[in-house]
N, C-alpha and C. Protein backbone atom coordinates (compact mmCIF):
# COMPACT_ATOMS: atom_id res chain seq x y z
N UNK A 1 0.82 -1.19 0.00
CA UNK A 1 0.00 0.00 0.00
C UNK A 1 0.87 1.26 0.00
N UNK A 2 1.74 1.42 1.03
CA UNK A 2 2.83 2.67 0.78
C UNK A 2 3.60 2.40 -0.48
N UNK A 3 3.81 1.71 -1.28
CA UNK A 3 4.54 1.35 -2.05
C UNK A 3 3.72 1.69 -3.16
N UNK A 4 2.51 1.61 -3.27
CA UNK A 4 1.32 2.12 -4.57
C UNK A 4 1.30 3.61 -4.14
N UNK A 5 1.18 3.97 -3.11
CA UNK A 5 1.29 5.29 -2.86
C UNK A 5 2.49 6.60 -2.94
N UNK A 6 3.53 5.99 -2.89
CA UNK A 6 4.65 6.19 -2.89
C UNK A 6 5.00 6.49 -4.59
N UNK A 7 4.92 5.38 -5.32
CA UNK A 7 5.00 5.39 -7.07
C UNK A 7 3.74 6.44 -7.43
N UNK A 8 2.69 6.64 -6.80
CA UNK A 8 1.49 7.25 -7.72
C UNK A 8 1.95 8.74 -7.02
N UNK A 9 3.00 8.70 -6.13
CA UNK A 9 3.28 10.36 -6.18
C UNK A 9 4.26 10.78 -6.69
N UNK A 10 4.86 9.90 -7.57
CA UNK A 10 6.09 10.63 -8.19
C UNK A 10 5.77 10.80 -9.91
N UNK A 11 6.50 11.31 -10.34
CA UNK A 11 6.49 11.84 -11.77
C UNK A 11 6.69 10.09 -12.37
N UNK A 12 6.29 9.94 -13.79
CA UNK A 12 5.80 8.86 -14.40
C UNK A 12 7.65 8.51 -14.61
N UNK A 13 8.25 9.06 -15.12
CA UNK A 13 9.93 8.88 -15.45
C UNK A 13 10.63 8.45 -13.83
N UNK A 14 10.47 8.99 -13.23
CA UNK A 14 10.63 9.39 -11.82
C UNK A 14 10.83 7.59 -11.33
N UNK A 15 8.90 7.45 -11.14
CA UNK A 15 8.73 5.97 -10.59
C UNK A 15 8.86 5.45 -11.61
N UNK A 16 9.28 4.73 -12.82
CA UNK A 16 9.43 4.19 -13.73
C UNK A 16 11.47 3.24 -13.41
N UNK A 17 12.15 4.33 -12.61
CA UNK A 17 13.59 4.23 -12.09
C UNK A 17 13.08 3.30 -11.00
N UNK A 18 12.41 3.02 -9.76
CA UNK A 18 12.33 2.63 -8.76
C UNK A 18 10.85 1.57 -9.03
N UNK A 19 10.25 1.19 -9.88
CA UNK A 19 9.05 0.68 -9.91
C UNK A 19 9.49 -1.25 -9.51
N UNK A 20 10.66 -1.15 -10.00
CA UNK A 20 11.13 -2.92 -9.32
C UNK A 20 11.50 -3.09 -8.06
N UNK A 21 11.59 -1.76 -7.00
CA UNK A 21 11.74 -1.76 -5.63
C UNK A 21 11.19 -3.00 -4.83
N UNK A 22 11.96 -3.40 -4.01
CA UNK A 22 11.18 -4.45 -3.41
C UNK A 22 10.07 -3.78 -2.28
N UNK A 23 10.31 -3.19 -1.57
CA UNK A 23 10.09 -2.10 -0.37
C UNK A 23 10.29 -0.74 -0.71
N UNK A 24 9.50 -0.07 -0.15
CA UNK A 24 8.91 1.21 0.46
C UNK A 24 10.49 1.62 0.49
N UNK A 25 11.04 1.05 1.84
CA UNK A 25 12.33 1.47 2.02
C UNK A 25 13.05 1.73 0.86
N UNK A 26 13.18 0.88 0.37
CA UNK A 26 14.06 0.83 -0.63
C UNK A 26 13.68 1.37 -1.78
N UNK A 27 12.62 2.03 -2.20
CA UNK A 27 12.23 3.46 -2.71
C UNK A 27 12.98 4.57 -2.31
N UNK A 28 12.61 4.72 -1.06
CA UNK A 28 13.01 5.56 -0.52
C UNK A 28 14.35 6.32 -0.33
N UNK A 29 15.35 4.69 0.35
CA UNK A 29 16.78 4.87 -0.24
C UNK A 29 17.08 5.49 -1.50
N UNK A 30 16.64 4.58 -2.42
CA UNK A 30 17.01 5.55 -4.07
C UNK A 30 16.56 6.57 -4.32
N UNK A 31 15.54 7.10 -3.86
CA UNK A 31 14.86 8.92 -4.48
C UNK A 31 16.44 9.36 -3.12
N UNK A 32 16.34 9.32 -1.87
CA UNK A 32 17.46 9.82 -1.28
C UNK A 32 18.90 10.03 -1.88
N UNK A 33 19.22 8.79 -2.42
CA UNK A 33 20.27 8.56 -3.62
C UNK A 33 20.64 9.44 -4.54
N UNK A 34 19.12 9.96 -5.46
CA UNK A 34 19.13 10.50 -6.45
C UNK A 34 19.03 11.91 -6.60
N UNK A 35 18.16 12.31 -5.53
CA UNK A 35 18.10 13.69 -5.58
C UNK A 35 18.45 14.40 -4.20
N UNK A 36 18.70 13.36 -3.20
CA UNK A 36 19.09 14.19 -1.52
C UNK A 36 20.74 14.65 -1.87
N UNK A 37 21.38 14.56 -3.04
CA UNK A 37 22.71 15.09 -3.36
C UNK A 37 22.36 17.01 -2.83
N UNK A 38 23.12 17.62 -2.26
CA UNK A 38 23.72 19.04 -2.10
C UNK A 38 23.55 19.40 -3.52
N UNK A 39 22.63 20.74 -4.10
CA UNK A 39 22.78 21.16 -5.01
C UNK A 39 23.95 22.30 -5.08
N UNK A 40 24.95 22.04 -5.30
CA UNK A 40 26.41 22.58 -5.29
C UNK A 40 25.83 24.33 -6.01
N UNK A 41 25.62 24.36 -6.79
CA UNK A 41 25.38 25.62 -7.66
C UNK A 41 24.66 26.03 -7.16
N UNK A 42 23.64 25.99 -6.45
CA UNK A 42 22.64 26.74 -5.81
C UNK A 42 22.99 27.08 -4.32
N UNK A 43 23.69 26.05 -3.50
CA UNK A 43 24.59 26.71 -2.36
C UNK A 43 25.48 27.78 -2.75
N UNK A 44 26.46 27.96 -3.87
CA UNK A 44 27.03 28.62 -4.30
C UNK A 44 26.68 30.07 -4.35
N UNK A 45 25.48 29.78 -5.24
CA UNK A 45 24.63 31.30 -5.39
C UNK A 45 24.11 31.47 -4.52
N UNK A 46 24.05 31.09 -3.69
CA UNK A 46 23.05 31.24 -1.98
C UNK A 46 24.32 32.29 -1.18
N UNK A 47 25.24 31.42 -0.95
CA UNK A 47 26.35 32.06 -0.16
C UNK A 47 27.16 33.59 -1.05
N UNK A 48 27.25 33.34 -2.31
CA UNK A 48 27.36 34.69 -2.99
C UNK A 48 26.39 36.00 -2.65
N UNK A 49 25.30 35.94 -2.87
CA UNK A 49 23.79 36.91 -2.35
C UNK A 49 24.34 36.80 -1.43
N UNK A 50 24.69 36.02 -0.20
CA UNK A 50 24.86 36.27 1.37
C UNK A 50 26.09 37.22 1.89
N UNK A 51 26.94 37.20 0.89
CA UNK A 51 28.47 37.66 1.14
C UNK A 51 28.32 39.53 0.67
N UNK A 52 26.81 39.76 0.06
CA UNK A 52 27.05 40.57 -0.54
C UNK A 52 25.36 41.69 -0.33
N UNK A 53 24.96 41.16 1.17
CA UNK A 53 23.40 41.20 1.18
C UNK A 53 23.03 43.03 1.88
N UNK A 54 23.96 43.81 1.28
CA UNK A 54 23.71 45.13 2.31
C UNK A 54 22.41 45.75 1.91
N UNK A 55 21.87 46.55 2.87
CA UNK A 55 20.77 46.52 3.55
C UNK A 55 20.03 47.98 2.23
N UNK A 56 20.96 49.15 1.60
CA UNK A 56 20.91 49.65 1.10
C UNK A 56 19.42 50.48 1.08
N UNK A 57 18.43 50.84 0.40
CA UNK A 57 17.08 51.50 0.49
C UNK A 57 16.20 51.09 1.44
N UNK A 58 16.30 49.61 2.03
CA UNK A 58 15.38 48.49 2.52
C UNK A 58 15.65 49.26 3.60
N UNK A 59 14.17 48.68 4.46
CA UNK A 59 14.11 48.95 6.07
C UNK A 59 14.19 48.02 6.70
N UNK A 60 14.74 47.81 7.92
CA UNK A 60 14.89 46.68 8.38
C UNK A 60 14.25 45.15 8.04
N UNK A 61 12.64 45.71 8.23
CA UNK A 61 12.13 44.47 7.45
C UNK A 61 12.75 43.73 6.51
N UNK A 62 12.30 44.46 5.71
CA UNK A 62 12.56 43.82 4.53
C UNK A 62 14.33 43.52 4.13
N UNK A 63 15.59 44.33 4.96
CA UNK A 63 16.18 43.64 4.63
C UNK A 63 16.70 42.64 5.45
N UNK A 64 15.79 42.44 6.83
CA UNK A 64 16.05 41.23 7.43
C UNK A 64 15.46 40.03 6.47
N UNK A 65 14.60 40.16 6.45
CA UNK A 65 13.76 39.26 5.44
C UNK A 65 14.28 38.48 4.29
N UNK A 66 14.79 39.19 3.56
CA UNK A 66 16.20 39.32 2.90
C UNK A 66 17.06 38.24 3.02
N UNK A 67 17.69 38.49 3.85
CA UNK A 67 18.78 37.79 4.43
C UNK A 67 18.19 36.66 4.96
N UNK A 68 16.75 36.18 6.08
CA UNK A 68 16.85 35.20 6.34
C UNK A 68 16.64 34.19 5.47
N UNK A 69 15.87 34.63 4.29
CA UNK A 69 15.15 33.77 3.30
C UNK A 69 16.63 33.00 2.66
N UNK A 70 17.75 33.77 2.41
CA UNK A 70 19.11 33.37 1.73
C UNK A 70 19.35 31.82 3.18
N UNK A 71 19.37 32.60 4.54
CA UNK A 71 20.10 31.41 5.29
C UNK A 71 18.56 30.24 5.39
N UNK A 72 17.64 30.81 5.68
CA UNK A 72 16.61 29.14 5.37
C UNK A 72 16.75 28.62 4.21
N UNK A 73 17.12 28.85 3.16
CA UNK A 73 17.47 28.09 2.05
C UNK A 73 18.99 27.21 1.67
N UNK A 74 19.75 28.36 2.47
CA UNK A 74 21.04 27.45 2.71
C UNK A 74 21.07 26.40 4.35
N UNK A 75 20.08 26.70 5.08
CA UNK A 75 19.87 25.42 6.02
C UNK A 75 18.90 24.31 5.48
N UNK A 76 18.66 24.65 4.63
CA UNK A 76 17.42 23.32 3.56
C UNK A 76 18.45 22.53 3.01
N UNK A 77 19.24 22.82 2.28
CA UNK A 77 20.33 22.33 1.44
C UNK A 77 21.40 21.99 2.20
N UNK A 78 21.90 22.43 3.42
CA UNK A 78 22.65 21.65 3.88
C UNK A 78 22.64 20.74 4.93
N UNK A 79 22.49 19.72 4.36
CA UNK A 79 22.17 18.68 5.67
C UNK A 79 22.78 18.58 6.96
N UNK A 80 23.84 18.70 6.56
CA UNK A 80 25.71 18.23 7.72
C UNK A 80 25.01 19.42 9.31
N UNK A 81 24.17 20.19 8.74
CA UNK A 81 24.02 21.03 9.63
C UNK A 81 23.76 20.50 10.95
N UNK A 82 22.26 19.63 10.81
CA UNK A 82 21.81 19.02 11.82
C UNK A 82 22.51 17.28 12.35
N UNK A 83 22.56 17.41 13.65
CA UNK A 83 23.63 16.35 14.94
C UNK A 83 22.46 15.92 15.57
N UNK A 84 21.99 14.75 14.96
CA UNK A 84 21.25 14.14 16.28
C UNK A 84 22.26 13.27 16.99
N UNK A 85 23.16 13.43 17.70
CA UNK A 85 24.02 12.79 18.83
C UNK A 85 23.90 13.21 19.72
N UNK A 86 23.97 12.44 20.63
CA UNK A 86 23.45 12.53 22.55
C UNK A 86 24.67 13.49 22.61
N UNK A 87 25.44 14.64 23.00
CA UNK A 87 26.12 15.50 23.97
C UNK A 87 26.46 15.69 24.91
N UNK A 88 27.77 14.97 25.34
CA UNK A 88 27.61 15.37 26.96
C UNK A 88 28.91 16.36 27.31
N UNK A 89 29.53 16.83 25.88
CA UNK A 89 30.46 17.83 26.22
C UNK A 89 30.05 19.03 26.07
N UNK A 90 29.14 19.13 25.71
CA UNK A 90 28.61 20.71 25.83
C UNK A 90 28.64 21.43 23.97
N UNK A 91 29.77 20.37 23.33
CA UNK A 91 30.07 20.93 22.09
C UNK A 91 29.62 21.51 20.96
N UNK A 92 28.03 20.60 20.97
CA UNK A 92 26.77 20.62 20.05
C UNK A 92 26.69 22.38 20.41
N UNK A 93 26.04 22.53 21.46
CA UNK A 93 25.35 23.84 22.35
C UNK A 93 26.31 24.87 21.37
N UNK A 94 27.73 24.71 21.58
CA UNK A 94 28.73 25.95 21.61
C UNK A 94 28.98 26.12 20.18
N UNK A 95 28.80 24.92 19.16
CA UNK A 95 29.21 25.22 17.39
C UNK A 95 27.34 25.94 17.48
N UNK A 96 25.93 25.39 17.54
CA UNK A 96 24.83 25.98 17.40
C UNK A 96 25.07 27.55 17.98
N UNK A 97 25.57 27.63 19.21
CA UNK A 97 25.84 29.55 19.01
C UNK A 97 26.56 30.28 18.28
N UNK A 98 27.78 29.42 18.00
CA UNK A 98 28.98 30.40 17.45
C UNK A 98 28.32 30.25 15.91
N UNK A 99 27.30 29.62 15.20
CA UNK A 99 26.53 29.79 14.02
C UNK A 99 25.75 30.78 14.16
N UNK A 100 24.77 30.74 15.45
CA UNK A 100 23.93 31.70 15.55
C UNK A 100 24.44 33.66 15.37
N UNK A 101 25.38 33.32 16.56
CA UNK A 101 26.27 34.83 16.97
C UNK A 101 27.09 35.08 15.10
N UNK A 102 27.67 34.43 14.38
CA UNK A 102 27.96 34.39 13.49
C UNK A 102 27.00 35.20 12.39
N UNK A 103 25.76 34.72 12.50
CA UNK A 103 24.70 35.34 11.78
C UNK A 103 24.28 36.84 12.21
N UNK A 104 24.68 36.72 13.76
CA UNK A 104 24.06 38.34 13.95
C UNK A 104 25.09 39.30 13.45
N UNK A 105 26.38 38.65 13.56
CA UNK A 105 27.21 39.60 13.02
C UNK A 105 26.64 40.23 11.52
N UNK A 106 27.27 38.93 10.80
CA UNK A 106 27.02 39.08 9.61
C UNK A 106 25.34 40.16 9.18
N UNK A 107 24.46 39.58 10.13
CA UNK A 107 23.67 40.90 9.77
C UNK A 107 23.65 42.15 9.96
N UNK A 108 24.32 42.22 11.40
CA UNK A 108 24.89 43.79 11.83
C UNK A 108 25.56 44.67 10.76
N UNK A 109 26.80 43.85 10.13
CA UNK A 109 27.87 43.93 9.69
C UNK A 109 27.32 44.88 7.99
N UNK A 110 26.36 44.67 7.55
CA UNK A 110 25.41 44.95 6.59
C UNK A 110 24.74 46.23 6.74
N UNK A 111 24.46 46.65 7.83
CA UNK A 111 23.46 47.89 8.02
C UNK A 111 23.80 48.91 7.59
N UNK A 112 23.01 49.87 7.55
CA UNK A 112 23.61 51.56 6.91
C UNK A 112 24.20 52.06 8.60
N UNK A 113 24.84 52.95 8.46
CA UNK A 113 25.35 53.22 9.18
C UNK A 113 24.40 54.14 10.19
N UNK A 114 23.31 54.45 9.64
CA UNK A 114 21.88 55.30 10.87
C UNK A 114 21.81 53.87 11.70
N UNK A 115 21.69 53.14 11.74
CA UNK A 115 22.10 51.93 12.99
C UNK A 115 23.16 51.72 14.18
N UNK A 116 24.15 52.84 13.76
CA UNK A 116 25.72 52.52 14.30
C UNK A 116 24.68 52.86 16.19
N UNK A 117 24.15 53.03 16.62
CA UNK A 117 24.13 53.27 17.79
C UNK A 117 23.48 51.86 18.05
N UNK A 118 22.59 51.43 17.83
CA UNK A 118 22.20 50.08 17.63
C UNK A 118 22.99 48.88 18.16
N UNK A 119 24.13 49.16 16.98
CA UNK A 119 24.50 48.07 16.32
C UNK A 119 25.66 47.77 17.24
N UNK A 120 26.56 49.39 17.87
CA UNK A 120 27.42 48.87 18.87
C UNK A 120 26.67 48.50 20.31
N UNK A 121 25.39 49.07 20.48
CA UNK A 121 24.68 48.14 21.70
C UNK A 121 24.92 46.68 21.97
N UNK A 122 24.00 46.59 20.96
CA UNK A 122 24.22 44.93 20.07
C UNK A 122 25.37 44.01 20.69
N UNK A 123 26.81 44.83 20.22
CA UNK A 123 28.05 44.32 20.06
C UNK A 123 28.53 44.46 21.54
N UNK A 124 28.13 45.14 22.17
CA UNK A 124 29.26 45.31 23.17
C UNK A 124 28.34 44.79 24.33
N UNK A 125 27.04 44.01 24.26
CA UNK A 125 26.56 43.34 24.90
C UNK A 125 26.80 41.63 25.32
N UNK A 126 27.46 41.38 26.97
CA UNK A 126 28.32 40.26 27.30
C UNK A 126 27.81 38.55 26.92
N UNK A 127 26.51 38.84 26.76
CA UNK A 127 26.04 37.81 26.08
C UNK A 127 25.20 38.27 24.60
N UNK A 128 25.53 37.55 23.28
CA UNK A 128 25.14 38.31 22.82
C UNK A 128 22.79 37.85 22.25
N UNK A 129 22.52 38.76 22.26
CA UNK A 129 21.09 38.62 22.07
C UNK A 129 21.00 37.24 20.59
N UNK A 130 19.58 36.78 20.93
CA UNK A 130 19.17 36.05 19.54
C UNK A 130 18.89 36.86 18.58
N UNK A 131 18.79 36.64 17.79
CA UNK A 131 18.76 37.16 15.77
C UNK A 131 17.35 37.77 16.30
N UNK A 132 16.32 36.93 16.74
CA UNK A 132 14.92 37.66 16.58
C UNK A 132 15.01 38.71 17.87
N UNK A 133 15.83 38.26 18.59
CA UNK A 133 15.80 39.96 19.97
C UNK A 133 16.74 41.06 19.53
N UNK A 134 17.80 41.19 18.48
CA UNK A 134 18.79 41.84 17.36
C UNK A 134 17.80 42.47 16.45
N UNK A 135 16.95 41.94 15.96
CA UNK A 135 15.83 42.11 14.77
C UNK A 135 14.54 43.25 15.69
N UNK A 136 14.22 43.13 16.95
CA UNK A 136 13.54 43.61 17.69
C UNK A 136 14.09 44.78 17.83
N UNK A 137 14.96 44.78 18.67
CA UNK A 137 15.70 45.95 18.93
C UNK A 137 16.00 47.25 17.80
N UNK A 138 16.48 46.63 16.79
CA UNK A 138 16.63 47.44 15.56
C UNK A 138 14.95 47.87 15.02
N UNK A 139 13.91 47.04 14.87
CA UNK A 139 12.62 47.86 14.50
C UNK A 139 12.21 48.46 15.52
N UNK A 140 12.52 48.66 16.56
CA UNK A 140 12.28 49.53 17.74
C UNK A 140 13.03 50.96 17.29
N UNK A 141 14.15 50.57 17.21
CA UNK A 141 15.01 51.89 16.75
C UNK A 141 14.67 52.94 15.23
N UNK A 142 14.03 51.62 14.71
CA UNK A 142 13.93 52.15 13.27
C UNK A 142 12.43 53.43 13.18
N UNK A 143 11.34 52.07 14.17
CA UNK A 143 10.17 53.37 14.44
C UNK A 143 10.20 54.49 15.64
N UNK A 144 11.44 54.43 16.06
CA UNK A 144 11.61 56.15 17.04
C UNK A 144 12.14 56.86 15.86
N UNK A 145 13.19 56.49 15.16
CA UNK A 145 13.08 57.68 14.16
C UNK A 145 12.65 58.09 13.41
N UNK A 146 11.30 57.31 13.10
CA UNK A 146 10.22 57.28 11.99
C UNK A 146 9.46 58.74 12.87
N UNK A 147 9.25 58.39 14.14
CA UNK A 147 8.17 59.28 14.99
C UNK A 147 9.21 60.57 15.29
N UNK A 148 10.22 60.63 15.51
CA UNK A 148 11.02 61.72 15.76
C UNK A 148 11.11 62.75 14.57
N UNK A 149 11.24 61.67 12.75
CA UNK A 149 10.78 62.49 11.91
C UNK A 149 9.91 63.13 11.48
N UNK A 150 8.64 62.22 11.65
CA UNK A 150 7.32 62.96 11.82
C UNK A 150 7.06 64.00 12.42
N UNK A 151 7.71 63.76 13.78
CA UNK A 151 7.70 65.56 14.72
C UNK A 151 8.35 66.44 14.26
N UNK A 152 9.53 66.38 13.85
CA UNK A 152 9.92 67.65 13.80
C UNK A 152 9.57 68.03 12.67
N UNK A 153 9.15 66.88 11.18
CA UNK A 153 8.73 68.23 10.06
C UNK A 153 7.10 68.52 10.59
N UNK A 154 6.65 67.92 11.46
CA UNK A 154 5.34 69.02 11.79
C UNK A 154 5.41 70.15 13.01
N UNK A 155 7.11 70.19 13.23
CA UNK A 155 7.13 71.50 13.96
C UNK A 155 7.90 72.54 13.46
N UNK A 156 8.30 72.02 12.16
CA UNK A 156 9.06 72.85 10.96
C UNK A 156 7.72 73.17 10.19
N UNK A 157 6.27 72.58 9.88
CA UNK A 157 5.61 73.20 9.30
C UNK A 157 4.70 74.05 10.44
N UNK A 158 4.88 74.18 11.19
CA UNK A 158 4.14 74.68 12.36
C UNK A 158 4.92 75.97 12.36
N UNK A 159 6.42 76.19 12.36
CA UNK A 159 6.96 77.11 12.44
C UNK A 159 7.06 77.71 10.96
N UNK A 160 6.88 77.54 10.16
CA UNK A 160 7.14 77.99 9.03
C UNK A 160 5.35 78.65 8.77
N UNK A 161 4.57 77.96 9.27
CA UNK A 161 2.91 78.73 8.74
C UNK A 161 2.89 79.41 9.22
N UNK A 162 3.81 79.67 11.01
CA UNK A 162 3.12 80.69 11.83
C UNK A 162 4.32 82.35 11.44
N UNK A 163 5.31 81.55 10.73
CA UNK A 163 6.07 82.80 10.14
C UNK A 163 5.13 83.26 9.01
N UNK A 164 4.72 82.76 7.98
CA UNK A 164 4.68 83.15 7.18
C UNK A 164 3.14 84.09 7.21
N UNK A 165 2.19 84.25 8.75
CA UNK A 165 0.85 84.79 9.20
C UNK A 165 1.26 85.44 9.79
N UNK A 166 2.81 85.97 10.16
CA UNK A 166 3.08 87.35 10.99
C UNK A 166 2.96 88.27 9.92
């Protein structure tokens, strides 16, 4: 039954390669075989966009957004990433941060420079924050100066109408 189900979901060429399978499993093995290979060229161009992702017109959003969409696509593709092994040196914990902290850099490292107050917070903080409390912090910052701009050109047009009615 998984085995009729299994062939009636793949492309006709596809299951036509695996249709003498004895087992499910052994379907399975071979589509793994055939297509769970690392698409080399597309990691490639993944990590290129990444090396080169500055933040430029975008507002935070969008160029966080940006950027994460590049690293969920390069954590899809690379398998080696994920360790299911029991840990009892602590080692797993300390490569998963120094990836994480790695990423905040690299996103810091990108910003326009109206962030620099931010960004050395960020940095010179003894533990450093997660990507989504980094990401917080910065749209916090981004809408005080949204509201700080708003004020003052409505106290530049406030001052400018009440000049121009003397």
């Amino acid at each position: 039954m998984v085995i009729s189900w299994l062939l009636n979901s793949l492309f006709k060429d596809i299951a036509e390669r695996v249709l003498y399978s004895r087992t499910a499993s052994d379907i399975w093995k071979e589509l793994e075989d055939i297509f769970g290979q690392s698409n080399g060229a597309m990691f490639y161009q993944l990590k290129k966009k990444l090396s080169d992702p500055q933040q430029g017109v975008s507002d935070i959003a969008g160029y966080y957004t940006k950027v994460k969409r590049i690293w969920d696509e390069l954590d899809s593709l690379d398998t080696c990433n994920y360790c299911t092994c029991e840990c009892s040196c602590g080692g797993k914990g300390k490569t998963l941060k120094s990836h994480h902290v790695g990423r905040i850099i690299q996103f810091l490292m990108e910003l326009n420079d109206t962030y620099l107050g931010v960004r050395s917070n960020i940095l010179m903080t003894s533990h450093f924050p997660s990507i989504n409390h980094a990401y917080s912090l910065l749209i916090h910052d981004e809408k005080q100066r949204e509201i700080k701009v708003a004020q003052h050109s409505s106290e530049t047009a406030f001052m400018a109408s009440h000049l121009f009615s003397l």
